[in-house]
C-alpha atoms as a PDB file:
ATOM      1  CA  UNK A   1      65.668  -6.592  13.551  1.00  0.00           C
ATOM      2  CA  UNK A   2      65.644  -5.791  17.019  1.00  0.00           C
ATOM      3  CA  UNK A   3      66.605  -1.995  16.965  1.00  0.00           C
ATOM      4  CA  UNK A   4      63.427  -2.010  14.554  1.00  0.00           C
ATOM      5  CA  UNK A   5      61.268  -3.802  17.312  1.00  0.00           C
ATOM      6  CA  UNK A   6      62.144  -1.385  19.840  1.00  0.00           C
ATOM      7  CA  UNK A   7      61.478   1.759  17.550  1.00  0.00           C
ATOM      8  CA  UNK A   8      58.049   0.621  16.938  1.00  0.00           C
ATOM      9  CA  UNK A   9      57.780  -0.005  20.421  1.00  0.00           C
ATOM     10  CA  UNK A  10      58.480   3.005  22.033  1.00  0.00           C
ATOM     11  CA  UNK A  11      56.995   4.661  19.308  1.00  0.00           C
ATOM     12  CA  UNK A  12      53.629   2.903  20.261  1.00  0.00           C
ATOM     13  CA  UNK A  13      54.344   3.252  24.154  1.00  0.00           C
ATOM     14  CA  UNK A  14      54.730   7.544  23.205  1.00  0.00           C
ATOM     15  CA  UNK A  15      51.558   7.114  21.293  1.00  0.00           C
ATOM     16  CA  UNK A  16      49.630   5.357  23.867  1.00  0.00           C
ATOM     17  CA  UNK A  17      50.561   7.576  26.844  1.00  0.00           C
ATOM     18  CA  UNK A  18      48.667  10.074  24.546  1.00  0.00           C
ATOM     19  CA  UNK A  19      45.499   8.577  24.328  1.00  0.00           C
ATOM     20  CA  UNK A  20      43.285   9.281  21.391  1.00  0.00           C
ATOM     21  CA  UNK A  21      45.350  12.612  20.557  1.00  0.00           C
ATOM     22  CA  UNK A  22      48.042   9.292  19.913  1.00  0.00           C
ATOM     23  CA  UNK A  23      45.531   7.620  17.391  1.00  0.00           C
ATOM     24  CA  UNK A  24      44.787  11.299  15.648  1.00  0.00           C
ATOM     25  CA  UNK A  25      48.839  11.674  15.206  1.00  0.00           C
ATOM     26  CA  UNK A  26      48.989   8.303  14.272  1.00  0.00           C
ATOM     27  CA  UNK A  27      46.470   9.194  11.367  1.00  0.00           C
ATOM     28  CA  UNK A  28      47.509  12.231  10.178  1.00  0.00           C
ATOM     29  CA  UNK A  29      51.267  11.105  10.273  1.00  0.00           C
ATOM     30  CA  UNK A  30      50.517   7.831   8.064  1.00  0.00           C
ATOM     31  CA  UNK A  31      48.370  10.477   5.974  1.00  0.00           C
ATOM     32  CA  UNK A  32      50.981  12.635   5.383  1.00  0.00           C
ATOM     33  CA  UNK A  33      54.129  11.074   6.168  1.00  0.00           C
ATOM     34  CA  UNK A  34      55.751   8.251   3.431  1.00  0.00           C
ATOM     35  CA  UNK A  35      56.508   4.735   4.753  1.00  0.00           C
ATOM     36  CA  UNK A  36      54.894   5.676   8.083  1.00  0.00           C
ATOM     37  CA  UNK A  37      53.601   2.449   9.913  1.00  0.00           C
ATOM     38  CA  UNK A  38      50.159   3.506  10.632  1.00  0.00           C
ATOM     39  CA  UNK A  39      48.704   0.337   9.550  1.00  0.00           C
ATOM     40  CA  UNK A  40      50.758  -1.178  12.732  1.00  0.00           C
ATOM     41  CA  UNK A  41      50.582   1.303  15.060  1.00  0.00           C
ATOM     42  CA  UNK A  42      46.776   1.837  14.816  1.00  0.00           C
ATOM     43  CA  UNK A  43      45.614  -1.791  15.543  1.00  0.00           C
ATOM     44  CA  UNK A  44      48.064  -1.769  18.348  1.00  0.00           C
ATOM     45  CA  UNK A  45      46.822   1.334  19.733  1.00  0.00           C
ATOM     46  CA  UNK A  46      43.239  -0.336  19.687  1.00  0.00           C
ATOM     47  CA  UNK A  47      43.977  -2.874  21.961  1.00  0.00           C
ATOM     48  CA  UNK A  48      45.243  -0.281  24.607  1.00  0.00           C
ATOM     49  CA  UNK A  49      42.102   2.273  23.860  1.00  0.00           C
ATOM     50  CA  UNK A  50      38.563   1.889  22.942  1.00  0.00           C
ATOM     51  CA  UNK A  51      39.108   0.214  19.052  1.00  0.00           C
ATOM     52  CA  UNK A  52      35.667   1.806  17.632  1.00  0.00           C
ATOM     53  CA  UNK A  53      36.950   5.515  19.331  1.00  0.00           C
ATOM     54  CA  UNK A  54      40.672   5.055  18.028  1.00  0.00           C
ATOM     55  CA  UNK A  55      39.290   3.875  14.190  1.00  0.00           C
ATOM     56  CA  UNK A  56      37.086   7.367  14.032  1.00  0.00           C
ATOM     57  CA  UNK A  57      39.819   9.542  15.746  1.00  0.00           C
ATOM     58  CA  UNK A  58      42.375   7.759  13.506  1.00  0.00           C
ATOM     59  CA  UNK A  59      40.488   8.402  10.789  1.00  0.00           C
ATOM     60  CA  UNK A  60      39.547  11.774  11.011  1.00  0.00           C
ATOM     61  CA  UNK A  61      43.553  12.733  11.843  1.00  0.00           C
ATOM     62  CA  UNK A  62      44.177  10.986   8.223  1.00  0.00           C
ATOM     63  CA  UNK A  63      40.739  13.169   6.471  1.00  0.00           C
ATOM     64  CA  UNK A  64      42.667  15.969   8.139  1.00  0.00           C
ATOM     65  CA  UNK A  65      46.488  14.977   6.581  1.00  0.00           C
ATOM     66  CA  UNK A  66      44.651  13.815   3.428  1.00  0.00           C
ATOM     67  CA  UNK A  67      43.160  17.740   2.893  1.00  0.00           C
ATOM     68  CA  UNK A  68      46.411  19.378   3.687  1.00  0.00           C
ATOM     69  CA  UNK A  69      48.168  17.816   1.285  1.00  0.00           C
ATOM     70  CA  UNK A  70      45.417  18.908  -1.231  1.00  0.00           C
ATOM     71  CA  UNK A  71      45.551  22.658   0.031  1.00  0.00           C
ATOM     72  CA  UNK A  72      49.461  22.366  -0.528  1.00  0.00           C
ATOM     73  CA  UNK A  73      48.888  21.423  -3.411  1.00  0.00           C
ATOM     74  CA  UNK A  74      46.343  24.111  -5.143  1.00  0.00           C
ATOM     75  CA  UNK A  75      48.559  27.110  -3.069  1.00  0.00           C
ATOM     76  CA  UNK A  76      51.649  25.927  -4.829  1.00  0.00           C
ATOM     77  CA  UNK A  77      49.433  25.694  -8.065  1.00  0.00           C
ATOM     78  CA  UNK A  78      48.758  29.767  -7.396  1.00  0.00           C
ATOM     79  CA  UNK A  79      52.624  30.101  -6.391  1.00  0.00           C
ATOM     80  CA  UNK A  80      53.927  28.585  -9.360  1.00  0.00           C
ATOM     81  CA  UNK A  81      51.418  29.497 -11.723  1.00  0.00           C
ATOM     82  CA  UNK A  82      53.091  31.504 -15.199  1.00  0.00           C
ATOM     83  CA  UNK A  83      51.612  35.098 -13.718  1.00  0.00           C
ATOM     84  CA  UNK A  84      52.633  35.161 -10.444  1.00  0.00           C
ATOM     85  CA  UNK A  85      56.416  33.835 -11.890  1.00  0.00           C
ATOM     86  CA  UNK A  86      55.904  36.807 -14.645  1.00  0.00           C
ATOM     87  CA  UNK A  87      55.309  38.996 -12.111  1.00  0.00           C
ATOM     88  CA  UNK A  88      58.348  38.201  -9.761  1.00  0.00           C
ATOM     89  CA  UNK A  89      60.541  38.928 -12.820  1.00  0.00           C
END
């Protein structure tokens, strides 16, 4: 429990020597990244930064994970599609 403590620790002390650009990572990583504690770190970043600055930033860095999953997602659909597989064979 303790090693767990002191990962999310320094993990918010990194984040909060980065300022907002900390909140924006924070975002986009619990965007994009699975079982990513965003909904900790976030919070806890607001009580070091302006909380109404870190929710927008935060927010916009998870719009901005959010859409590159989707644009993944429809350049695989191109990649994979039965064409472009026929024509590789």
């Amino acid at each position: 429990m303790n090693e767990q403590l002191s990962w999310l620790d320094s993990a918010l002390s990194a984040l909060g020597r980065m300022g907002y650009l900390g909140a924006f990572l924070s975002g986009f990583l619990g965007a994009s990244v699975p079982f990513f504690p965003s909904y900790v770190l976030i919070p806890l970043l607001a009580t070091q930064l302006n909380p109404f600055i870190v929710g927008v930033v935060s927010g916009v860095g998870a719009g901005v994970g959010q859409y590159l999953h989707y644009y993944i997602g429809f350049g695989g659909r191109y990649l994979f599609s039965a064409e472009t597989l026929a024509e590789q064979v």
